[in-house]
Structures are given as C-alpha cells and as structure tokens.
Protein backbone atom coordinates (compact mmCIF):
# COMPACT_ATOMS: atom_id res chain seq x y z
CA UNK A 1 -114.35 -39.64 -147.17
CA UNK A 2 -116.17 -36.33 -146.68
CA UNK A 3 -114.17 -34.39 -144.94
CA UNK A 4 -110.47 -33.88 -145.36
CA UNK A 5 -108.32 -30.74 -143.97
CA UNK A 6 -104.43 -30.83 -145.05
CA UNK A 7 -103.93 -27.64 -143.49
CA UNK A 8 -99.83 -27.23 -142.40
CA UNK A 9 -99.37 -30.99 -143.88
CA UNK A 10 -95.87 -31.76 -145.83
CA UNK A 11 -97.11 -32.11 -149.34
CA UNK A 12 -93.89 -31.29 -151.16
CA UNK A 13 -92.56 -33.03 -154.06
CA UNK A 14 -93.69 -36.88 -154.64
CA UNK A 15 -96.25 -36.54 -151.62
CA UNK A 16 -98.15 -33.75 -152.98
CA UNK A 17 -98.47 -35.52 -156.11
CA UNK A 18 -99.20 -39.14 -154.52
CA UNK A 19 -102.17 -36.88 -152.45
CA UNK A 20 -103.53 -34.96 -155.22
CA UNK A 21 -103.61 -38.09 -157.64
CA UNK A 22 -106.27 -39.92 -154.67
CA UNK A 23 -107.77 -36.89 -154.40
CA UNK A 24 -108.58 -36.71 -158.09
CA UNK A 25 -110.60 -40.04 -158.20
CA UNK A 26 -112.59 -38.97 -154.50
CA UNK A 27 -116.28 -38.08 -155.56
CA UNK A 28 -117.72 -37.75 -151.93
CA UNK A 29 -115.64 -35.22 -150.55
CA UNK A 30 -117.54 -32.18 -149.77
CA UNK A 31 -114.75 -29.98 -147.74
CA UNK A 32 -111.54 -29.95 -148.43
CA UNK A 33 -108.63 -27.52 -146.99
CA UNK A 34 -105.27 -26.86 -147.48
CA UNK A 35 -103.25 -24.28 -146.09
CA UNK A 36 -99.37 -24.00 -146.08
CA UNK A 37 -98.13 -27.14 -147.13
CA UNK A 38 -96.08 -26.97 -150.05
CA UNK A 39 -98.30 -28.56 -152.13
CA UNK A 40 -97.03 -27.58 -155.68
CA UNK A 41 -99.54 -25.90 -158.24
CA UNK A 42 -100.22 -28.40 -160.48
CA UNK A 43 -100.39 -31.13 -157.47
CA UNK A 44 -102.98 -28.41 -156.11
CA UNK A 45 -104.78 -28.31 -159.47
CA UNK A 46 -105.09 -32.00 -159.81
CA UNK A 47 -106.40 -32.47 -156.58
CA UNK A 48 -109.13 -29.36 -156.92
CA UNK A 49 -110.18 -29.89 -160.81
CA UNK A 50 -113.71 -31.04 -161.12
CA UNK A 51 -114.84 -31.48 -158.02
CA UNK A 52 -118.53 -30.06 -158.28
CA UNK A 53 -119.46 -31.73 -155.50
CA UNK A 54 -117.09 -29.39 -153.38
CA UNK A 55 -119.56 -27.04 -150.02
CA UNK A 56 -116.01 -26.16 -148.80
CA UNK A 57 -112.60 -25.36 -150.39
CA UNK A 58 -110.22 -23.88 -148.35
CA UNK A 59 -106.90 -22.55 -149.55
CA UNK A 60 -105.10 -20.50 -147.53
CA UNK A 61 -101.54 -18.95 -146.98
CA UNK A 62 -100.47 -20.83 -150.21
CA UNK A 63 -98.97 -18.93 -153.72
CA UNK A 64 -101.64 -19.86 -156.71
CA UNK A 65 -100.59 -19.92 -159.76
CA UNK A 66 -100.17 -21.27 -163.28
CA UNK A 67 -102.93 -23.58 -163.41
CA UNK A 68 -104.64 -23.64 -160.15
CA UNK A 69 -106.48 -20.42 -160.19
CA UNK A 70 -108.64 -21.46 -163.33
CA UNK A 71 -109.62 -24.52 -161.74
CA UNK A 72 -111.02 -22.91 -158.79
CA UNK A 73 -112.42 -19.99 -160.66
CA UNK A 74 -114.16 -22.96 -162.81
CA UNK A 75 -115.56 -24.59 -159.62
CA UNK A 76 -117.34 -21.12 -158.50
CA UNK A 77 -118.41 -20.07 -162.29
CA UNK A 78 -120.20 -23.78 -162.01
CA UNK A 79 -120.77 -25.53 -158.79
CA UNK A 80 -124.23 -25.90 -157.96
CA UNK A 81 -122.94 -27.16 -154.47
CA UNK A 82 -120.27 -24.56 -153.96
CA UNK A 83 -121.23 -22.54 -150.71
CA UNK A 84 -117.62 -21.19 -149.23
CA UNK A 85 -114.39 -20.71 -150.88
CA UNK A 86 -111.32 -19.00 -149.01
CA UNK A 87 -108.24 -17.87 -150.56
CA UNK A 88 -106.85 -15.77 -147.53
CA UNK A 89 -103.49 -14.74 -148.28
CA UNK A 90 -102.21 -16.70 -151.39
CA UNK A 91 -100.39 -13.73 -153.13
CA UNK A 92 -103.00 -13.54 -156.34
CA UNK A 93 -102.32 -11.50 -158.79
CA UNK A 94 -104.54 -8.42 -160.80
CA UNK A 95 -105.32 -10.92 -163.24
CA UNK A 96 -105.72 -14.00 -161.21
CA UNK A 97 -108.70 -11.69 -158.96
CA UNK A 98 -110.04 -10.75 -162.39
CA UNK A 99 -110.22 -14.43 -163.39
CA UNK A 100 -112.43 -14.98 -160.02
CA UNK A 101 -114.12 -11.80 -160.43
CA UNK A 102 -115.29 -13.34 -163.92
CA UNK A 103 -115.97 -16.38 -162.13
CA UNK A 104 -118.30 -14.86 -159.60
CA UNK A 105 -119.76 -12.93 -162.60
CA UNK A 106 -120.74 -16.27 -163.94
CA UNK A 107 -121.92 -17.72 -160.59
CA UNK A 108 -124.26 -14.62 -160.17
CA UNK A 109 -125.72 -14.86 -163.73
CA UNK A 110 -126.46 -18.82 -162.84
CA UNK A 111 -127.89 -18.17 -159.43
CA UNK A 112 -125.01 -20.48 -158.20
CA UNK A 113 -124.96 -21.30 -153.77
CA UNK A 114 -121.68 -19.61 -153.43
CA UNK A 115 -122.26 -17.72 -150.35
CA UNK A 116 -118.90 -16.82 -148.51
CA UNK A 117 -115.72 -16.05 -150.20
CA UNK A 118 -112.54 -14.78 -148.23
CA UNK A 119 -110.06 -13.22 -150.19
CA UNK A 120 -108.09 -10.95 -147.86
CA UNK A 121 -104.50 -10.51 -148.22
CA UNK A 122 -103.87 -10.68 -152.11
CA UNK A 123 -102.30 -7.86 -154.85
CA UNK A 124 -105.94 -7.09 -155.81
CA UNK A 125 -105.99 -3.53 -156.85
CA UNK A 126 -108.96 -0.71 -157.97
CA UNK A 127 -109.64 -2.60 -161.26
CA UNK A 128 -110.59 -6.08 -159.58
CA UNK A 129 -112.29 -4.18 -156.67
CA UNK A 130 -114.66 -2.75 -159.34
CA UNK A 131 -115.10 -5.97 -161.30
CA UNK A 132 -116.02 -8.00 -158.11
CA UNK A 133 -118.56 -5.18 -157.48
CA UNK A 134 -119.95 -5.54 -161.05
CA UNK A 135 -119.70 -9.19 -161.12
CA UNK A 136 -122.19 -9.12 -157.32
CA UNK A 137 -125.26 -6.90 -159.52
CA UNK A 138 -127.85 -9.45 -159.52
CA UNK A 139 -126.96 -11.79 -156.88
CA UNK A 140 -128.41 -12.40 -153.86
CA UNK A 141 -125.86 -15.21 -152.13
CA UNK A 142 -122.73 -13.93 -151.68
CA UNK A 143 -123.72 -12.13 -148.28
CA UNK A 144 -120.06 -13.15 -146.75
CA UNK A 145 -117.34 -11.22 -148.71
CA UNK A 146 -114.21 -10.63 -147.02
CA UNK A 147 -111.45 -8.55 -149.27
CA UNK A 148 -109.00 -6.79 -146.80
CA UNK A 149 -105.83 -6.31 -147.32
CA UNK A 150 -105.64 -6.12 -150.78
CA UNK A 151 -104.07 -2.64 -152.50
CA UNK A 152 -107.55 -1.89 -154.23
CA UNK A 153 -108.21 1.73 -152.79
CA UNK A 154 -111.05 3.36 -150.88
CA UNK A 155 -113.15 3.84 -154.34
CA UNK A 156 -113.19 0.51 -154.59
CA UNK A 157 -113.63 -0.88 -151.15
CA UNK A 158 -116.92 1.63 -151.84
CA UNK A 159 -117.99 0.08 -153.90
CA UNK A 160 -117.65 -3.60 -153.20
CA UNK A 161 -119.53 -2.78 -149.54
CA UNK A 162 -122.32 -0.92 -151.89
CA UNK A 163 -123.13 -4.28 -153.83
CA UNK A 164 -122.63 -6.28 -150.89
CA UNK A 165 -125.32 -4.22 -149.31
CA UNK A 166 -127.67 -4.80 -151.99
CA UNK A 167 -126.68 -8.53 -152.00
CA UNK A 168 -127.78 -8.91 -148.49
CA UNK A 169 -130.84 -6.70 -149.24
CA UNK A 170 -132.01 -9.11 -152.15
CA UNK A 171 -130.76 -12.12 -149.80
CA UNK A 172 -133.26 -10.51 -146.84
CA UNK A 173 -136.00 -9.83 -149.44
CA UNK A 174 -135.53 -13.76 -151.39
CA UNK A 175 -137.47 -16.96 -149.74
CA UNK A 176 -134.10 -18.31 -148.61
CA UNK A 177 -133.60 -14.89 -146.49
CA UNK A 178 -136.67 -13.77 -146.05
C-alpha cells in the first residue's frame, strides 16, 4: 500500500482507532490524506507518528490538537522524503503555527524536500506570520506556501511573500531550479 486517501471516511470512535493502529505498522505508504472524518487526535497521531517515508500528508478540514500537531511538526523538522503537507482549515492555534513554524525552521536549517505547505484557514496571527518568514531565511524549497485566511495582518502577509520571493529566487538560482 502506497497510496491511501480517507478523505470524508467515518473514522469515529473504535474505527479510527482500528485504522490508525494498521496504519502505524504500514512502512510503504508514501501519501496519505485525511480530511473530515472524525478521526480523533490521538487515532490521528498514531496513524501519522513516524512515518519518514511520508511525499504526501494531507489533513484537511479536521481540528488538531493535543498530540497530533507535534507529530506532524516532527515529520517536516525531519523527513528527508517530505515534499507536501496541507493543513487547510484545521482550526490551529498561535502556538500550534509556532510549533510548525519551528518545524519549518528546522527543515530549512537541514535542507529538508519540503516543498508545498497549505495552511490557509487557521487562527495564525502577526507573531506566527513573522516566525514562518524567519523560519524560510535560508531555504530554497518551500516555493509553494499557501497561508490565507489566517488573522496574521498585512505586516505579516509582507513579509511571508518577501521570503517566499527569495525562496523561489534561491530555488531558480540552485541546480534543482536552475
């Protein structure tokens, strides 16, 4: 199994748990994508922790929380295979975008694949706007970046679309853009 999308799939209760516990022992998948299915936090967490070999992880129109956020923030501060993450519309929190906004900090410093990352529709605000732009200095991957709808400000939508520029600039100038 390489593939598996469980987007608008009943996962409540004993299901999500029965899923997320096969999940845990799959090391082949390389997309995986969930979007409003009820599949509880830790359930979600199970089924997402350690899996480096992860291109795609979609989770969408879901609330993150407790546990779940650090696992995916680990997967992006450490997945050399990594290459799109999308967490459109799952309600995060300031600290929960400063926890990926570390994470990306992290995946920039290690020169890490992640190169498209959707995170419109959260309760980021100015101080996670900034720290995504900080954590983008030096990389040269991230060239898809999608934060809309999120309460962050114009200062800060600035200046996330000025690192982003210089992102794709490196990205242009590198031998993978180039």
């Amino acid at each position: 199994l390489h593939q598996l999308n469980l987007r608008h799939v009943n996962l409540h209760a004993e299901a999500g748990r029965l899923m997320a516990e096969a999940l845990r022992s799959n090391s082949t998948l390389t997309s995986l994508r969930f979007a409003n299915n009820g599949l509880e936090p830790a359930n979600l967490a199970m089924a997402v922790g350690g899996k480096r070999q992860l291109k795609t992880l979609a989770i969408d129109y879901m609330k993150l929380e407790g546990e779940t956020l650090p696992e995916v923030s680990a997967l992006v501060a450490s997945s050399q295979s990594l290459t799109q993450l999308s967490l459109l519309n799952c309600n995060l929190s300031v600290e929960a975008g400063t926890l990926l906004a570390e994470a990306l900090k992290m995946s920039t410093a290690h020169n890490l694949p992640l190169g498209t990352l959707d995170a419109r529709g959260n309760q980021f605000d100015a101080s996670v706007g900034f720290a995504i732009a900080d954590a983008l200095h030096g990389n040269f991957r991230l060239t898809q970046l999608q934060v809309a709808s999120n309460p962050m400000g114009h200062e800060a939508f600035a200046a996330i679309k000025h690192a982003l520029e210089q992102v794709v600039k490196a990205w242009k100038a590198s031998a993978e853009g180039g």
